[in-house]
C-alpha atoms as a PDB file:
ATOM      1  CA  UNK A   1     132.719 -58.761  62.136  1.00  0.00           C
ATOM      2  CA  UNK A   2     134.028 -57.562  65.307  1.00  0.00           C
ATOM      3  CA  UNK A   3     133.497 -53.952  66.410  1.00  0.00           C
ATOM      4  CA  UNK A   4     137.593 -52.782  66.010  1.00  0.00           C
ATOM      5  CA  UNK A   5     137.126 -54.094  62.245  1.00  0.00           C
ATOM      6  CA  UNK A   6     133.744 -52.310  62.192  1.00  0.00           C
ATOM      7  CA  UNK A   7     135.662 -48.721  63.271  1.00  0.00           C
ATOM      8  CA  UNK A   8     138.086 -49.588  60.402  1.00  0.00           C
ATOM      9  CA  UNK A   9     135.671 -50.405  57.935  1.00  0.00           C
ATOM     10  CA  UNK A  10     133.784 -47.385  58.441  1.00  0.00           C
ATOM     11  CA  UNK A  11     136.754 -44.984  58.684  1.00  0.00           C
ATOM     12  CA  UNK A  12     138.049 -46.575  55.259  1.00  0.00           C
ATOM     13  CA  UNK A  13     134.056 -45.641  53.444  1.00  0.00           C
ATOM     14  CA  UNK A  14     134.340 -41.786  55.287  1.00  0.00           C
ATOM     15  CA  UNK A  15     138.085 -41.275  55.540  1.00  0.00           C
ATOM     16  CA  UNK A  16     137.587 -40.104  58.484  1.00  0.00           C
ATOM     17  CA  UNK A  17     140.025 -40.820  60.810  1.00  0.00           C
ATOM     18  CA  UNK A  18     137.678 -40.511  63.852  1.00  0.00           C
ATOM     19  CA  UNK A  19     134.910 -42.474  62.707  1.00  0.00           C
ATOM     20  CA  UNK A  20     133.747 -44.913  65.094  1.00  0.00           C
ATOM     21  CA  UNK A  21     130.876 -46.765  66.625  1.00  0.00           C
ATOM     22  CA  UNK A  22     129.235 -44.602  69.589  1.00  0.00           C
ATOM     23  CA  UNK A  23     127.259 -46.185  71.973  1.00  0.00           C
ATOM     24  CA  UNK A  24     123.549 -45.806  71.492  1.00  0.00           C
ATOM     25  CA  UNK A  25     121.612 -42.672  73.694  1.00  0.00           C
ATOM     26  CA  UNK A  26     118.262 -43.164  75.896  1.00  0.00           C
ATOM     27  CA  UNK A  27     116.859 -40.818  73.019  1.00  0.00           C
ATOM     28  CA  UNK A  28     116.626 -41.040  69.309  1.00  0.00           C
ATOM     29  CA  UNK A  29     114.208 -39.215  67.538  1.00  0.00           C
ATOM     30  CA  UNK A  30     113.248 -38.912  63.598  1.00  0.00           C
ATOM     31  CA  UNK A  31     110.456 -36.163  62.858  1.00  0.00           C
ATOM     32  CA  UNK A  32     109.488 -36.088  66.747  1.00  0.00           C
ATOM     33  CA  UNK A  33     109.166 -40.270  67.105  1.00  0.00           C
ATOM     34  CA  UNK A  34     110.953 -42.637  68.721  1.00  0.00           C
ATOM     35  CA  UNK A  35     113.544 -44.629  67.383  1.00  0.00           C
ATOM     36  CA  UNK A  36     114.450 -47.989  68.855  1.00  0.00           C
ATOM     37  CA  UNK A  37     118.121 -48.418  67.739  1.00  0.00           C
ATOM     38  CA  UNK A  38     121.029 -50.769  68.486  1.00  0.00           C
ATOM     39  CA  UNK A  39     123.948 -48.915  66.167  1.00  0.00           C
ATOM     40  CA  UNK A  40     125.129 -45.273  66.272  1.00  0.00           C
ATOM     41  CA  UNK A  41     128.289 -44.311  64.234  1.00  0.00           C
ATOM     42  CA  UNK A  42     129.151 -40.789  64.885  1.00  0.00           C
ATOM     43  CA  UNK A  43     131.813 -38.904  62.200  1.00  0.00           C
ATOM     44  CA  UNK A  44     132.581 -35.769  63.610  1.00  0.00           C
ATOM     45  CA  UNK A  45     128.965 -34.299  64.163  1.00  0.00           C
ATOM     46  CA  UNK A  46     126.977 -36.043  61.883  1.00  0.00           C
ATOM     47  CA  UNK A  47     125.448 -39.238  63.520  1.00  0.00           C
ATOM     48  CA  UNK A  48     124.196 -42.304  61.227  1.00  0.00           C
ATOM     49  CA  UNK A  49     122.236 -44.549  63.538  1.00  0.00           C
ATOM     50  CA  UNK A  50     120.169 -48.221  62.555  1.00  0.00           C
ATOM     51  CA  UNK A  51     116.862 -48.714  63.939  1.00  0.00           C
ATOM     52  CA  UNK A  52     116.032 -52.439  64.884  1.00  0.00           C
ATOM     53  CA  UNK A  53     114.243 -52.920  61.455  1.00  0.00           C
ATOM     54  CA  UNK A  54     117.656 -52.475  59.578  1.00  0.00           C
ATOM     55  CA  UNK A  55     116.842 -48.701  58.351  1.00  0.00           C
ATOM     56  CA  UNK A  56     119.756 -46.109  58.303  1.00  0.00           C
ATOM     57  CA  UNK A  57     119.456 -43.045  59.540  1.00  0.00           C
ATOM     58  CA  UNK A  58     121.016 -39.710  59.682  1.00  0.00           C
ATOM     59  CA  UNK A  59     121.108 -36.800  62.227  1.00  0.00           C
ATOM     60  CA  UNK A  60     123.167 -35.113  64.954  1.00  0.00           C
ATOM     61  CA  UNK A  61     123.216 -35.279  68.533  1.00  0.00           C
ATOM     62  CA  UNK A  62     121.152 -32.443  70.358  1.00  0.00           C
ATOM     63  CA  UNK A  63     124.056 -29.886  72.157  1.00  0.00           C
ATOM     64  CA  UNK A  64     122.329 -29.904  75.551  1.00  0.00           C
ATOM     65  CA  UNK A  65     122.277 -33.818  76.198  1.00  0.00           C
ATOM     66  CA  UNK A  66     123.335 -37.197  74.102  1.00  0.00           C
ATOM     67  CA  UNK A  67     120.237 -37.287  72.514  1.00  0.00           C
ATOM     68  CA  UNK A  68     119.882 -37.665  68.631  1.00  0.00           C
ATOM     69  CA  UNK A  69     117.656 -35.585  66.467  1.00  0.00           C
ATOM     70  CA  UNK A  70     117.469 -37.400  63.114  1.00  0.00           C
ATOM     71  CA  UNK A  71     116.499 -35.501  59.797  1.00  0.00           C
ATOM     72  CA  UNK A  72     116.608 -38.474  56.776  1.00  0.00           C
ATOM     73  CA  UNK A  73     115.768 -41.974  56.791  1.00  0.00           C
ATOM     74  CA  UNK A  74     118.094 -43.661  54.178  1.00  0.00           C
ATOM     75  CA  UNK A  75     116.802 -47.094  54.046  1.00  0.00           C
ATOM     76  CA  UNK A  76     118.692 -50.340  54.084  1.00  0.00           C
ATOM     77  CA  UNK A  77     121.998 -49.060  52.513  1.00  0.00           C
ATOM     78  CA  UNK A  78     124.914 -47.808  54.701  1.00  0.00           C
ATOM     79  CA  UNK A  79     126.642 -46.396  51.681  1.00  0.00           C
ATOM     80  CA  UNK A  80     123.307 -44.116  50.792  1.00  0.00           C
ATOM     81  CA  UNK A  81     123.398 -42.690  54.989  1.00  0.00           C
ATOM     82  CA  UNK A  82     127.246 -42.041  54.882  1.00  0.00           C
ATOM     83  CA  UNK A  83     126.928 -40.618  51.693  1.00  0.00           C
ATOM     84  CA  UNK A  84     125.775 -37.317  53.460  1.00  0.00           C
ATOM     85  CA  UNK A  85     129.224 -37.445  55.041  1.00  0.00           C
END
């Protein structure tokens, strides 16, 4: 699936408008560790990112830089981590 019919994908499962794929930050953090992760969709301020083992997670990106802070670990299901949308 390319990454135009990824944005519409995900917009259609928010219905939001300016969902999209984000590129990924030097730093993502869950509980204070390091995430290693190669997908960050951002709707409005909420951030749902994919760490290299296939894990959703969700959090928001830290005001002062790009970095995100992540807060819950959804597991394998992209439905369960945009659910908090």
């Amino acid at each position: 699936m390319g990454r135009r019919a990824c944005r519409d994908r995900i917009r259609r499962l928010t219905g939001c408008p300016e969902a999209g794929i984000l590129d990924v930050p030097d730093v993502v953090t869950h509980q204070g560790e390091p995430l290693h992760v190669d997908c960050v969709i951002g709707v409005e301020w909420l951030r749902v990112v994919r760490d290299l083992a296939g894990r959703w997670y969700v959090g928001e990106s830290l005001s002062e830089t790009d970095d995100i802070e992540c807060w819950e670990c959804c597991g394998p299901d992209l439905g369960v981590a945009l659910s908090f949308w």
